[in-house]
C-alpha atoms as a PDB file:
ATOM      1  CA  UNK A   1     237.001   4.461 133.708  1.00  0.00           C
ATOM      2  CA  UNK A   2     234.931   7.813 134.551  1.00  0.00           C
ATOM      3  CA  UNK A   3     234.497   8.488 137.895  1.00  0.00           C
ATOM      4  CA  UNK A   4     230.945   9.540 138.111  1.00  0.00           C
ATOM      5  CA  UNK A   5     228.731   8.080 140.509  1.00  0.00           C
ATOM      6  CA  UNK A   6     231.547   6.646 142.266  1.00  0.00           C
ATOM      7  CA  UNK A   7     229.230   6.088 144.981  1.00  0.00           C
ATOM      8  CA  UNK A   8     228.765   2.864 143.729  1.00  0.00           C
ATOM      9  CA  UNK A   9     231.952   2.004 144.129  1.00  0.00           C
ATOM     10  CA  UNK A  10     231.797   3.416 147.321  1.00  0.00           C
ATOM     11  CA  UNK A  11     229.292   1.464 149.153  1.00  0.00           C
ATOM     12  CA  UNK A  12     231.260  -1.728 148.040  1.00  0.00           C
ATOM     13  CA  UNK A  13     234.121   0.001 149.823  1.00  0.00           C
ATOM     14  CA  UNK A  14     232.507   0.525 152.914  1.00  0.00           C
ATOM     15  CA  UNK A  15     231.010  -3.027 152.864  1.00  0.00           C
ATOM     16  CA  UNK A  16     235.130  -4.046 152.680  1.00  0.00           C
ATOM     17  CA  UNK A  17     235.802  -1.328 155.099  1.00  0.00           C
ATOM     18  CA  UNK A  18     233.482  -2.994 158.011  1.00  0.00           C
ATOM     19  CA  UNK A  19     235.238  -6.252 157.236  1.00  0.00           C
ATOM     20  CA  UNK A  20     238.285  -5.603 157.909  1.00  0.00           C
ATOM     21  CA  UNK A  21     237.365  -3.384 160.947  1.00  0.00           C
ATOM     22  CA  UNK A  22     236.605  -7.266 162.554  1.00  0.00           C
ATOM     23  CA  UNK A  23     240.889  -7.400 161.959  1.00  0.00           C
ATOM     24  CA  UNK A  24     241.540  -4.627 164.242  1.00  0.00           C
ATOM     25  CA  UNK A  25     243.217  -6.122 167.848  1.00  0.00           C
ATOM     26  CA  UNK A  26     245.448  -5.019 170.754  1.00  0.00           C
ATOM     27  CA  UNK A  27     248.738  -6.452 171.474  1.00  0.00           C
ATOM     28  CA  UNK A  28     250.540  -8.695 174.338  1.00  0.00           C
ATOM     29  CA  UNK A  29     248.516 -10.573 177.014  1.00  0.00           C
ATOM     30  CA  UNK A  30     247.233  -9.605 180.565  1.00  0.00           C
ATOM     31  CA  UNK A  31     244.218  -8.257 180.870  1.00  0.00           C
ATOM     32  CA  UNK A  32     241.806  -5.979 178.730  1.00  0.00           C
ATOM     33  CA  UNK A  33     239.672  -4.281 181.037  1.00  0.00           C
ATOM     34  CA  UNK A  34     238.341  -4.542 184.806  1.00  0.00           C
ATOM     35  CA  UNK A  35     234.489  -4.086 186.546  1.00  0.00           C
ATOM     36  CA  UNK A  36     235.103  -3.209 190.272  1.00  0.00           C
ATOM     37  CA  UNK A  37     238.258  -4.549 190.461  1.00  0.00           C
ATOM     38  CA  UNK A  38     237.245  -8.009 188.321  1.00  0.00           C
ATOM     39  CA  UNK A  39     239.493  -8.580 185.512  1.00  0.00           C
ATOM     40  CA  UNK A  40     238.750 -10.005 181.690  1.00  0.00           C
ATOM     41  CA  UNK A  41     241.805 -11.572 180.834  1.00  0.00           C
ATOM     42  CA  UNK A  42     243.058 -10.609 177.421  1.00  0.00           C
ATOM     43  CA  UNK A  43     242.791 -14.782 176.947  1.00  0.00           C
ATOM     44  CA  UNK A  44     238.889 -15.062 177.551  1.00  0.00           C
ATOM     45  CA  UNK A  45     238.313 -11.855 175.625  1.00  0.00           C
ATOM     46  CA  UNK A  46     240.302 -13.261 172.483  1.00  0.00           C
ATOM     47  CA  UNK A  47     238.408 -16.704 172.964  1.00  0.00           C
ATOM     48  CA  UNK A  48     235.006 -15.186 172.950  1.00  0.00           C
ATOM     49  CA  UNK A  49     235.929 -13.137 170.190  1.00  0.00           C
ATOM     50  CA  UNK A  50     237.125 -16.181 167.474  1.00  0.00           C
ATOM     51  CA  UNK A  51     234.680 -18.126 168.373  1.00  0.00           C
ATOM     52  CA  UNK A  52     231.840 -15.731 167.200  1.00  0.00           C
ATOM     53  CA  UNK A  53     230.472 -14.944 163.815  1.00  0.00           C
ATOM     54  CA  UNK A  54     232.955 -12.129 163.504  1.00  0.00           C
ATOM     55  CA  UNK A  55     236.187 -14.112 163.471  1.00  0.00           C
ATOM     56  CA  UNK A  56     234.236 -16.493 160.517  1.00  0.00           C
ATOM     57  CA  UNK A  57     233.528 -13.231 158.376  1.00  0.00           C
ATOM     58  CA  UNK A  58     237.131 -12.044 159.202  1.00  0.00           C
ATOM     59  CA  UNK A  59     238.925 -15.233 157.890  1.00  0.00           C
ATOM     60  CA  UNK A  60     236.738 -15.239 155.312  1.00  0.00           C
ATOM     61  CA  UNK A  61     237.915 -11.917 154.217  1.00  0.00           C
ATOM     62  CA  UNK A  62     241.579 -12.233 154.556  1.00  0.00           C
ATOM     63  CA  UNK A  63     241.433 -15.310 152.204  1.00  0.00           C
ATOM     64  CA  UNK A  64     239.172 -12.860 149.419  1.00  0.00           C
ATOM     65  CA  UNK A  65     242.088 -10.149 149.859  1.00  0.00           C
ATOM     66  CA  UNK A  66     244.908 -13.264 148.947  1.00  0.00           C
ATOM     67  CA  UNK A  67     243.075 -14.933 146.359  1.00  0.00           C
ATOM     68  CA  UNK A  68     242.706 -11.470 144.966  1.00  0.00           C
ATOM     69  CA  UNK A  69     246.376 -10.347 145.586  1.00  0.00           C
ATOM     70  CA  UNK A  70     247.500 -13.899 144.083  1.00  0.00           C
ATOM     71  CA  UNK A  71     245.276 -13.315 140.842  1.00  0.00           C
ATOM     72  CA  UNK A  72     246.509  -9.761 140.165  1.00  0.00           C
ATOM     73  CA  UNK A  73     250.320 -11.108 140.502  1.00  0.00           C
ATOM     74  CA  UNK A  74     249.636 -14.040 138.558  1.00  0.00           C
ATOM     75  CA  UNK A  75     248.132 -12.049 135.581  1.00  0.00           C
ATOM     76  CA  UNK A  76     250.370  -9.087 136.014  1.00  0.00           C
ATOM     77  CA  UNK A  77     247.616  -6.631 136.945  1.00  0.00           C
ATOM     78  CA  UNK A  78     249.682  -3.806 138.577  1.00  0.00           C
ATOM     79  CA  UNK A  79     247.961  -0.685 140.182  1.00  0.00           C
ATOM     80  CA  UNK A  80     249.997   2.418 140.177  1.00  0.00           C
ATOM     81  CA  UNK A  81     249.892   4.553 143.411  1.00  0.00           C
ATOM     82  CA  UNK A  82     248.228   7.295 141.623  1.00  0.00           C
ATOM     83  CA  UNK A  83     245.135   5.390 140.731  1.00  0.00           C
ATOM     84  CA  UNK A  84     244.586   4.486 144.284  1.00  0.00           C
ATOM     85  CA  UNK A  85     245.342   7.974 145.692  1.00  0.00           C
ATOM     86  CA  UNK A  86     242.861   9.383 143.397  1.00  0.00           C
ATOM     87  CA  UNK A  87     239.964   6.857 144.495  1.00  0.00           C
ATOM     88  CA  UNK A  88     240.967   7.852 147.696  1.00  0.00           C
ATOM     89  CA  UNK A  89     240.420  11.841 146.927  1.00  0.00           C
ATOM     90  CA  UNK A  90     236.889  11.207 145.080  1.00  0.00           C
ATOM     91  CA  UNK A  91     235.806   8.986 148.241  1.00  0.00           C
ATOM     92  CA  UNK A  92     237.233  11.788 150.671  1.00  0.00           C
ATOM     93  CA  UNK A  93     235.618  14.349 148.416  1.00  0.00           C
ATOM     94  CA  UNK A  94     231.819  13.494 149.046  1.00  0.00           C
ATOM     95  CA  UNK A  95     232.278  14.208 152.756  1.00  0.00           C
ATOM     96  CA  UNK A  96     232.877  17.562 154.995  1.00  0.00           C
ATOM     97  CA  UNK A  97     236.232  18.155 156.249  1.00  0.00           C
ATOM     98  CA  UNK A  98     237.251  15.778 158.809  1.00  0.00           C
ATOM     99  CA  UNK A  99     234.424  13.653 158.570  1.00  0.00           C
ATOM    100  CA  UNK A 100     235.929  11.033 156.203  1.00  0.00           C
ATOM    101  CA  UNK A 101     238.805  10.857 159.130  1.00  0.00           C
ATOM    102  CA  UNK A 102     236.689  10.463 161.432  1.00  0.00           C
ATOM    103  CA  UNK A 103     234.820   7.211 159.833  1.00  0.00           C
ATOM    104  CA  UNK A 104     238.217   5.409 159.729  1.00  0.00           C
ATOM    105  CA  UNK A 105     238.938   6.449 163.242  1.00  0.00           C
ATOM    106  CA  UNK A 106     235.596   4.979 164.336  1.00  0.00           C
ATOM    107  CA  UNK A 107     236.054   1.768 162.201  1.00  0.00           C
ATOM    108  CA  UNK A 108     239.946   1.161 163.637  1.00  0.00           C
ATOM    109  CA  UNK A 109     241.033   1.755 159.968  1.00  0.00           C
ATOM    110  CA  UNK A 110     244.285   2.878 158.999  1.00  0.00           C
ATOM    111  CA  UNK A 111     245.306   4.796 155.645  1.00  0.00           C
ATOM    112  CA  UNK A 112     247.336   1.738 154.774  1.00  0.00           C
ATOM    113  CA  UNK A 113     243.761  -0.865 155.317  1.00  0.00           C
ATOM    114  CA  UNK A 114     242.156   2.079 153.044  1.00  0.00           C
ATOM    115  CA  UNK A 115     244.880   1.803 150.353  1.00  0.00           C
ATOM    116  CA  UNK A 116     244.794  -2.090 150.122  1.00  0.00           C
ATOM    117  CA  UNK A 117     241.139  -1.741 149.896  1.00  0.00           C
ATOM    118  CA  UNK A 118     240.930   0.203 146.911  1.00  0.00           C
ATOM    119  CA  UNK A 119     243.828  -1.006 145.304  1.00  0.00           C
ATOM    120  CA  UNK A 120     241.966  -4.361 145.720  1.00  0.00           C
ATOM    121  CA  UNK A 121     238.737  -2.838 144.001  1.00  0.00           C
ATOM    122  CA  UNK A 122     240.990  -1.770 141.339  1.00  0.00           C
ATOM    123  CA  UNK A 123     242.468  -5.027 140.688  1.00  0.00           C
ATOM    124  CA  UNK A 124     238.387  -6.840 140.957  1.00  0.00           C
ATOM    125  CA  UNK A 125     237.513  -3.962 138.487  1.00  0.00           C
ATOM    126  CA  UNK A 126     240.184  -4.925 135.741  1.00  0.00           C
ATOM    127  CA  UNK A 127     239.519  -8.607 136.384  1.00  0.00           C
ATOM    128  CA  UNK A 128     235.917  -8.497 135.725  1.00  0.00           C
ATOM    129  CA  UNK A 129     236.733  -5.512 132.700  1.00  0.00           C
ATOM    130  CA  UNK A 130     236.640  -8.067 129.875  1.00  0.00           C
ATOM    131  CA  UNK A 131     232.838  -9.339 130.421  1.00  0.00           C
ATOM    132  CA  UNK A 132     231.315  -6.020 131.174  1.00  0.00           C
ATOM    133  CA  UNK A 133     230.042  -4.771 127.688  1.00  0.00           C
ATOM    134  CA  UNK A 134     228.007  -1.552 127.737  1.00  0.00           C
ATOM    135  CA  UNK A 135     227.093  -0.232 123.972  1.00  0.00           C
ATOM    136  CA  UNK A 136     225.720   3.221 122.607  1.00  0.00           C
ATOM    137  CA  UNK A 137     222.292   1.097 122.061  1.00  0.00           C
ATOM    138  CA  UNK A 138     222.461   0.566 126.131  1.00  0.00           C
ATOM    139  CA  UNK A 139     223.007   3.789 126.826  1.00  0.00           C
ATOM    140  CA  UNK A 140     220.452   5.831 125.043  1.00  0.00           C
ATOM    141  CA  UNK A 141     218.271   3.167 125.781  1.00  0.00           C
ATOM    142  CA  UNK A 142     218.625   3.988 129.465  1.00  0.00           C
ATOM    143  CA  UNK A 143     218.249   7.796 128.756  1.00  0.00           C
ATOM    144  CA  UNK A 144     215.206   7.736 126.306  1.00  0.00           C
ATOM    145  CA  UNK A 145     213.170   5.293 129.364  1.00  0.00           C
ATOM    146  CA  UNK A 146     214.610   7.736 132.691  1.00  0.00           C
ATOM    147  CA  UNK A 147     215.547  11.352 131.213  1.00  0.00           C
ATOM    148  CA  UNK A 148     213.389  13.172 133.438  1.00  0.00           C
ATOM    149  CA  UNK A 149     216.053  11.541 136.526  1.00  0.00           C
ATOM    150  CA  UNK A 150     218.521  13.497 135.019  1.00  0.00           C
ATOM    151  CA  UNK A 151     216.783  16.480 135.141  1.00  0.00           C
ATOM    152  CA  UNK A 152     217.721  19.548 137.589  1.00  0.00           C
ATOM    153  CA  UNK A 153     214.805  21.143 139.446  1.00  0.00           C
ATOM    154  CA  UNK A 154     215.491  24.789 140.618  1.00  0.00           C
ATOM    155  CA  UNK A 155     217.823  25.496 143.174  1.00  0.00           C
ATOM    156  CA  UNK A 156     219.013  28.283 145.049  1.00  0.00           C
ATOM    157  CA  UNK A 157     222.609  29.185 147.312  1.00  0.00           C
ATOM    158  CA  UNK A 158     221.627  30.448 150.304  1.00  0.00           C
ATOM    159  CA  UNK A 159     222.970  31.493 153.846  1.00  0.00           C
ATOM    160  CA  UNK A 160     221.432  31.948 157.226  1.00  0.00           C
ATOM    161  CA  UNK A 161     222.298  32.730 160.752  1.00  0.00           C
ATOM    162  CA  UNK A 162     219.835  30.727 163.242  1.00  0.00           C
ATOM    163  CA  UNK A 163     219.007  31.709 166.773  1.00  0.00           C
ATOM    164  CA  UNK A 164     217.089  30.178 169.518  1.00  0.00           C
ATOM    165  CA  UNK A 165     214.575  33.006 170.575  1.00  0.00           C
ATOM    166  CA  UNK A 166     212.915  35.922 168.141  1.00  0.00           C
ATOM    167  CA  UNK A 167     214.745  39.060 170.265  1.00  0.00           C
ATOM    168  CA  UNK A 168     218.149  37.675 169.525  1.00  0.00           C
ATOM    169  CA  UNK A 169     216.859  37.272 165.591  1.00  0.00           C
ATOM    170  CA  UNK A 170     215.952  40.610 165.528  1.00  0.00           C
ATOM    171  CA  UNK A 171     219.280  41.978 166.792  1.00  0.00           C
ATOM    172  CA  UNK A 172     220.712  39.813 164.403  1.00  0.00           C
ATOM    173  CA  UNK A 173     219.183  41.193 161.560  1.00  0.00           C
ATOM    174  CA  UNK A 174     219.480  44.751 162.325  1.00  0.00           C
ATOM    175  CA  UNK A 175     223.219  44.359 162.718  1.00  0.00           C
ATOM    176  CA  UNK A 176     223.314  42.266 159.051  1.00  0.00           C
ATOM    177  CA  UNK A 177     221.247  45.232 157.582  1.00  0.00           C
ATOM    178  CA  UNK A 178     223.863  48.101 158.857  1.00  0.00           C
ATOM    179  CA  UNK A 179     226.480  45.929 157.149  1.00  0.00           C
ATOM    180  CA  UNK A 180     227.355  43.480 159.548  1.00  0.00           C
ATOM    181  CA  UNK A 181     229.873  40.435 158.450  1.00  0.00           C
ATOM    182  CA  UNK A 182     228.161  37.491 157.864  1.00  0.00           C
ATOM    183  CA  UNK A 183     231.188  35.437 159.033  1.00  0.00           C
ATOM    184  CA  UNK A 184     231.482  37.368 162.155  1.00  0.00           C
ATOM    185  CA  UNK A 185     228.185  36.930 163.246  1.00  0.00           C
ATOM    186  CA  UNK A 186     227.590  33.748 162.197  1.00  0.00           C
ATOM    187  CA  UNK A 187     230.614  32.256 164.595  1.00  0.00           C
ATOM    188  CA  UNK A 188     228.902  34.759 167.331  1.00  0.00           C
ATOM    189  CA  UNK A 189     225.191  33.734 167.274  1.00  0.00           C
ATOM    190  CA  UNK A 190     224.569  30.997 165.141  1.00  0.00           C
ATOM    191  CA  UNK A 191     223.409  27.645 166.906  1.00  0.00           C
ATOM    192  CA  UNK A 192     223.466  25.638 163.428  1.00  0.00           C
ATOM    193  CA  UNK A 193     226.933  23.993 164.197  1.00  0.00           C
ATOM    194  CA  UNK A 194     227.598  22.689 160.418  1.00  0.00           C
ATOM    195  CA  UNK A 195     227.151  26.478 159.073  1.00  0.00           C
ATOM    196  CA  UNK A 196     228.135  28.825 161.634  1.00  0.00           C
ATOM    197  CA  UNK A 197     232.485  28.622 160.749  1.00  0.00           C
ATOM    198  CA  UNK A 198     231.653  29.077 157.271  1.00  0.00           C
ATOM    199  CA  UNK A 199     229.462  32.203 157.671  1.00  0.00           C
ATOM    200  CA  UNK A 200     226.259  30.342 157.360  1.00  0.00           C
ATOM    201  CA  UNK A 201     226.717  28.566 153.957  1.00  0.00           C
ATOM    202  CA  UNK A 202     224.371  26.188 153.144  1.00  0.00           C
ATOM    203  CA  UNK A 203     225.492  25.504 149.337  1.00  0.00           C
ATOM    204  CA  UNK A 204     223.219  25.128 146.779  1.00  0.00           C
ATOM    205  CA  UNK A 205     219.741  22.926 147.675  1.00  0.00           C
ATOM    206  CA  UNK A 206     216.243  22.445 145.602  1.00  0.00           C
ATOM    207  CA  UNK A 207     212.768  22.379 147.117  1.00  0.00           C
ATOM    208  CA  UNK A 208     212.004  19.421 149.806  1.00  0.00           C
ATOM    209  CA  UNK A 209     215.045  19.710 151.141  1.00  0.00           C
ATOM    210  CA  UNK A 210     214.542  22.090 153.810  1.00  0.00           C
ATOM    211  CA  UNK A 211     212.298  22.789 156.301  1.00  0.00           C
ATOM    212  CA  UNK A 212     209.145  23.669 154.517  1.00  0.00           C
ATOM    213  CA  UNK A 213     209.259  27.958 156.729  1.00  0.00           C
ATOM    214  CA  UNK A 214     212.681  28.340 155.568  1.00  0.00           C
ATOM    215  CA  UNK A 215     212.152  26.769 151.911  1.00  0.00           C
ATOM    216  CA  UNK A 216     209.346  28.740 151.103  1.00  0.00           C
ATOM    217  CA  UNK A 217     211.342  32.492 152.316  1.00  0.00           C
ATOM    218  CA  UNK A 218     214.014  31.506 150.728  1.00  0.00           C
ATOM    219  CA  UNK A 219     212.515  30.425 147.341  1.00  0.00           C
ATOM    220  CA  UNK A 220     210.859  33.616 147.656  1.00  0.00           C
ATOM    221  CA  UNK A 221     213.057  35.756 148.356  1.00  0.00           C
ATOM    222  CA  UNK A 222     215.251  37.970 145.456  1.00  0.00           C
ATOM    223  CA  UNK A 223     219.125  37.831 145.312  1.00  0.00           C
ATOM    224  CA  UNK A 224     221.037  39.487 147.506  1.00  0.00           C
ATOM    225  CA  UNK A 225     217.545  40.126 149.549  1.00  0.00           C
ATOM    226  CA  UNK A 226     218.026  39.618 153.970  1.00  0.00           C
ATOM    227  CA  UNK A 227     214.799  37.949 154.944  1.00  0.00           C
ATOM    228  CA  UNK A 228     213.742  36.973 158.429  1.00  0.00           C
ATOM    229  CA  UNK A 229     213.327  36.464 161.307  1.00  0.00           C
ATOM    230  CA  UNK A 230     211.345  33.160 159.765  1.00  0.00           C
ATOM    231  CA  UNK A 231     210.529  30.367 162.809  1.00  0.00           C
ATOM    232  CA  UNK A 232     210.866  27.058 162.161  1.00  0.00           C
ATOM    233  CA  UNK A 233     210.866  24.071 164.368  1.00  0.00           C
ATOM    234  CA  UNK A 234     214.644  24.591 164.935  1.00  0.00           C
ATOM    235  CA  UNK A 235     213.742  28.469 166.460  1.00  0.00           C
ATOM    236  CA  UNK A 236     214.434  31.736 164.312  1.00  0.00           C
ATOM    237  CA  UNK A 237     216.318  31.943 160.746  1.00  0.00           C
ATOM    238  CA  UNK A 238     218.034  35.378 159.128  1.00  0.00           C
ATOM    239  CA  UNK A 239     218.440  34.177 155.273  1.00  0.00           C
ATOM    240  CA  UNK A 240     219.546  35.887 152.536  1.00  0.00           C
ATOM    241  CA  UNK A 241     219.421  34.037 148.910  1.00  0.00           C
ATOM    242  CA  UNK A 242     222.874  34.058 146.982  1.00  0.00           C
ATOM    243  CA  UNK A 243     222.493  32.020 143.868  1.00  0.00           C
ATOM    244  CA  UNK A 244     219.629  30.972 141.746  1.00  0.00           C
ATOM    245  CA  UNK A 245     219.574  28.435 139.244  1.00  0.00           C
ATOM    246  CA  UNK A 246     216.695  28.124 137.495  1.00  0.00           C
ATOM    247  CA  UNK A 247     215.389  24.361 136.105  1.00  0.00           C
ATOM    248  CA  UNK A 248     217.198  22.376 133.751  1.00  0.00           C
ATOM    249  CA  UNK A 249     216.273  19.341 131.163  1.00  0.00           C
ATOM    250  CA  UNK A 250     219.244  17.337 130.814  1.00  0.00           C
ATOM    251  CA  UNK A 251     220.167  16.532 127.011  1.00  0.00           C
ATOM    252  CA  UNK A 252     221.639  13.305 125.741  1.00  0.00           C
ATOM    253  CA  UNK A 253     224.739  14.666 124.986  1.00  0.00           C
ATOM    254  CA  UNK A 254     225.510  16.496 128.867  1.00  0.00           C
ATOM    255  CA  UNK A 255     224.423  13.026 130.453  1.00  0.00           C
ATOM    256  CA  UNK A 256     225.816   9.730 128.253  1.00  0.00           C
ATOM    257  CA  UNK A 257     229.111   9.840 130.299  1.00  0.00           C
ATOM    258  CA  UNK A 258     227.363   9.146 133.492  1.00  0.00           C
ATOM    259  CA  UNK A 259     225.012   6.856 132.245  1.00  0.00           C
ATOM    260  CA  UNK A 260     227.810   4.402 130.749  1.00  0.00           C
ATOM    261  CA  UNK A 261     229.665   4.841 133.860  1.00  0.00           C
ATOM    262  CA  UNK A 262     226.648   3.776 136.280  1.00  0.00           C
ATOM    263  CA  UNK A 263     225.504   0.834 133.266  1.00  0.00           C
ATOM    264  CA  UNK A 264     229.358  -0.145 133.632  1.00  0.00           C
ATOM    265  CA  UNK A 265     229.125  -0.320 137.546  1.00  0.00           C
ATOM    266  CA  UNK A 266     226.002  -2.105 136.834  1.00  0.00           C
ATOM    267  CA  UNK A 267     227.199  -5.310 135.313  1.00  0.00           C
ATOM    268  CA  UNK A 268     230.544  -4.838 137.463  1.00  0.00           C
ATOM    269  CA  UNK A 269     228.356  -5.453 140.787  1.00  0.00           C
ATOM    270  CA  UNK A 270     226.954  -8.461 138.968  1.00  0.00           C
ATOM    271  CA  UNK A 271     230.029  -9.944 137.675  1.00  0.00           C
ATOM    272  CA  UNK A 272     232.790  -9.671 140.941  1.00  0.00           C
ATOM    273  CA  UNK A 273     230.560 -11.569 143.069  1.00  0.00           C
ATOM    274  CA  UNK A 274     230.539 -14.485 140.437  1.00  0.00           C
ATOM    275  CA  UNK A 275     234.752 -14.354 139.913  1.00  0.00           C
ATOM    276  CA  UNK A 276     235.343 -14.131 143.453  1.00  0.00           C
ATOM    277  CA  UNK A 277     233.667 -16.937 143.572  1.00  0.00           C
ATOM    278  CA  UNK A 278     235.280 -18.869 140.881  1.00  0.00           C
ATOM    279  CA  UNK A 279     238.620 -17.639 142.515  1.00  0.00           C
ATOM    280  CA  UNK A 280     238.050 -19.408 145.484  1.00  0.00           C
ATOM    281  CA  UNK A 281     236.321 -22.595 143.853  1.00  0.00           C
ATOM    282  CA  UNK A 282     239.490 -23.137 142.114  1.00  0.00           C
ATOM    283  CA  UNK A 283     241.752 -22.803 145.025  1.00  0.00           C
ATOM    284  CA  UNK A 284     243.334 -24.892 147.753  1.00  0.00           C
ATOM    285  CA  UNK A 285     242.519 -23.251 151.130  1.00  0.00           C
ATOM    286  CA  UNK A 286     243.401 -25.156 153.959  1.00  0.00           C
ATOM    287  CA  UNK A 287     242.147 -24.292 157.073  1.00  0.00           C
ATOM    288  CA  UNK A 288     243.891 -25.689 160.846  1.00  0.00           C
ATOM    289  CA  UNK A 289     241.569 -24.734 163.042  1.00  0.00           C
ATOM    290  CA  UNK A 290     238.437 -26.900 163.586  1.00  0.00           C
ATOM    291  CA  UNK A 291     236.377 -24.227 164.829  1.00  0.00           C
ATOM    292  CA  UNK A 292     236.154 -23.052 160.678  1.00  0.00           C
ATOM    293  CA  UNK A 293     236.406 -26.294 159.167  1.00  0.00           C
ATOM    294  CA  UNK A 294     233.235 -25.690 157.541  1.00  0.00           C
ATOM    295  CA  UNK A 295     233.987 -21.721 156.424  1.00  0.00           C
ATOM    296  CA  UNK A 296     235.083 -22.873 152.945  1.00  0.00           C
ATOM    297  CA  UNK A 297     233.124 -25.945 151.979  1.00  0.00           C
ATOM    298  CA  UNK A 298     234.403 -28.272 148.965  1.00  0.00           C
ATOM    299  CA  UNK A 299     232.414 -26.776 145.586  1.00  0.00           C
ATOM    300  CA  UNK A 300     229.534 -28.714 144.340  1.00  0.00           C
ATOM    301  CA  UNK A 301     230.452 -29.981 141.145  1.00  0.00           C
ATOM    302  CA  UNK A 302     228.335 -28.539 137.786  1.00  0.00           C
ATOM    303  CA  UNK A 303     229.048 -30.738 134.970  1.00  0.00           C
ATOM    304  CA  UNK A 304     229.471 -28.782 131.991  1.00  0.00           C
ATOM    305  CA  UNK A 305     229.201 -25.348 133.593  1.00  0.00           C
ATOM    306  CA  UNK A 306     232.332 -23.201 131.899  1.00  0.00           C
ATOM    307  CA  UNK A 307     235.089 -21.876 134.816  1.00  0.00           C
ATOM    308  CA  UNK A 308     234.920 -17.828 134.107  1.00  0.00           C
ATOM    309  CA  UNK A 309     238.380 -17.624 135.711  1.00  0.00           C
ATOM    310  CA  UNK A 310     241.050 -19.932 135.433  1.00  0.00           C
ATOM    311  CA  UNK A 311     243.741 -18.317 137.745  1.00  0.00           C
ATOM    312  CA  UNK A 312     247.715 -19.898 138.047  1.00  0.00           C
ATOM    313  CA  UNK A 313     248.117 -23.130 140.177  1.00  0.00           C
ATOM    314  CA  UNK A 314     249.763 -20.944 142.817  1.00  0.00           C
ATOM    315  CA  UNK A 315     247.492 -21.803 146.313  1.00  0.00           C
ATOM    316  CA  UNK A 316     245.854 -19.363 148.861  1.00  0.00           C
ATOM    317  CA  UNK A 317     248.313 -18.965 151.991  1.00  0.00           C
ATOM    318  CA  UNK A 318     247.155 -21.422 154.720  1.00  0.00           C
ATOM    319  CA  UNK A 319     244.774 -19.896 156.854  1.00  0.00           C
ATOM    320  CA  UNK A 320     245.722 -20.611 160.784  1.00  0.00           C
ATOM    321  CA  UNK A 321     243.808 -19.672 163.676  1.00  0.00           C
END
């Protein structure tokens, strides 16, 4: 399927992705930590941990990932690597360099729990594939009643070097203006630390986006054109406009791919929730420890009501504490 506005997608990946962050635990016994000498056994800390809401969500999970493992083998739904590697690119892609890193770091992910996440999305995608039905009726019905969304308002590409007092944006300036590198004085005076390495880039941005001193020079300002010093609330900006683009109406034609694609990820959003949980309704889970005795309840019965997925007989792995 297209991969615009993946961020759908996304956000149910993250959702997964906080999940399975519950899973993450040391090894071995002995202790865990110590306050003035007091230690918290590695015992207590474990205890406390699976008996809180966490450890519920957690087993909860892992039994989601096998029922949805179970289904794909069972119906011979097989992912190939380089569908997963390049969900994993168009995730990575919507952040800065490092950042998307970073998130995994923070959330004790590995690339391996990001791989089995997607590929699991993957599988839910093709599972639920059959009932999602978006026509060329839904789509230009969608465009005719939100066109002007689709729309692109004016932007501009612009750069700027920002300093903390007016001298020091002065001197800046006069050095850009006697052909200065942008690059090298960005990294030497700059105090905006996302811009400064890459010579002050900002990319392209529209109006309201910006501070409104620096949105209103720069909008005003002619290619190529150094303009400055301009004080904002962050202290003193040297711009100079790059780019312009000037306003856009989006046509039919330029747009239907992306509408089918976020129409599709529509009814997909509606739909996996409902086979999930049909997958599980239709499974044996038995679960050992008392403590989550009540985490998968027996279904209520609905007489008449049609099963939407009627997996093999093959049962969820037993879920132990």
């Amino acid at each position: 399927m297209p991969r615009t506005f993946r961020a759908v997608a996304a956000l149910g990946t993250v959702a997964l992705c906080v999940s399975l962050a519950a899973c993450s635990t040391g090894n071995g016994g002995g202790d865990v930590a110590a306050v003035n000498g007091q230690k918290i056994s590695r015992a207590d800390f474990d205890r406390k941990l699976e008996s809180g809401a966490a450890a519920r969500q957690t087993l909860t999970q892992m039994v989601q990932q096998d029922l949805i493992d179970q289904y794909a083998r069972d119906n011979k739904i097989d992912i190939p690597q380089s569908a997963v590697d390049k969900e994993e690119a168009d995730i990575k892609a919507k952040y800065p360099a490092g950042q998307f890193e970073a998130l995994l770091k923070q959330q004790g992910l590995t690339e391996a729990d990001v791989q089995q996440i997607l590929r699991q999305r993957l599988i839910l995608e093709k599972a639920v594939g059959p009932k999602v039905k978006v026509s060329d009726a839904d789509v230009r019905a969608y465009f005719d009643k939100n066109h002007a969304v689709f729309d692109k308002p004016a932007q501009i590409r612009a750069r700027h070097i920002l300093v903390a007092d007016l001298p020091t944006a002065k001197l800046v300036l006069a050095k850009l203006k006697a052909g200065g590198s942008w690059i090298s004085l960005a990294n030497l005076y700059s105090t905006d630390a996302s811009s400064k390495a890459k010579g002050g880039e900002l990319g392209f941005f529209g109006r309201g986006m910006m501070v409104k001193q620096f949105e209103d020079a720069a909008f005003g300002a002619k290619v190529g054109q150094i303009v400055g010093p301009v004080k904002s609330p962050f202290g003193y900006h040297i711009i100079q406009v790059e780019e312009k683009k000037p306003p856009t109406k989006a046509s039919y034609a330029s747009v239907q791919s992306q509408i089918r694609t976020q129409l599709t990820q529509q009814q997909e959003a509606q739909q996996i929730p409902v086979f999930l949980q049909n997958l599980r309704q239709a499974a044996r889970i038995d679960v050992y420890d008392d403590r989550y005795k009540d985490a998968f309840p027996a279904p209520l019965p609905t007489p008449g009501a049609p099963t939407a997925v009627t997996p093999s007989a093959a049962p969820a792995p037993a879920a132990s504490k």
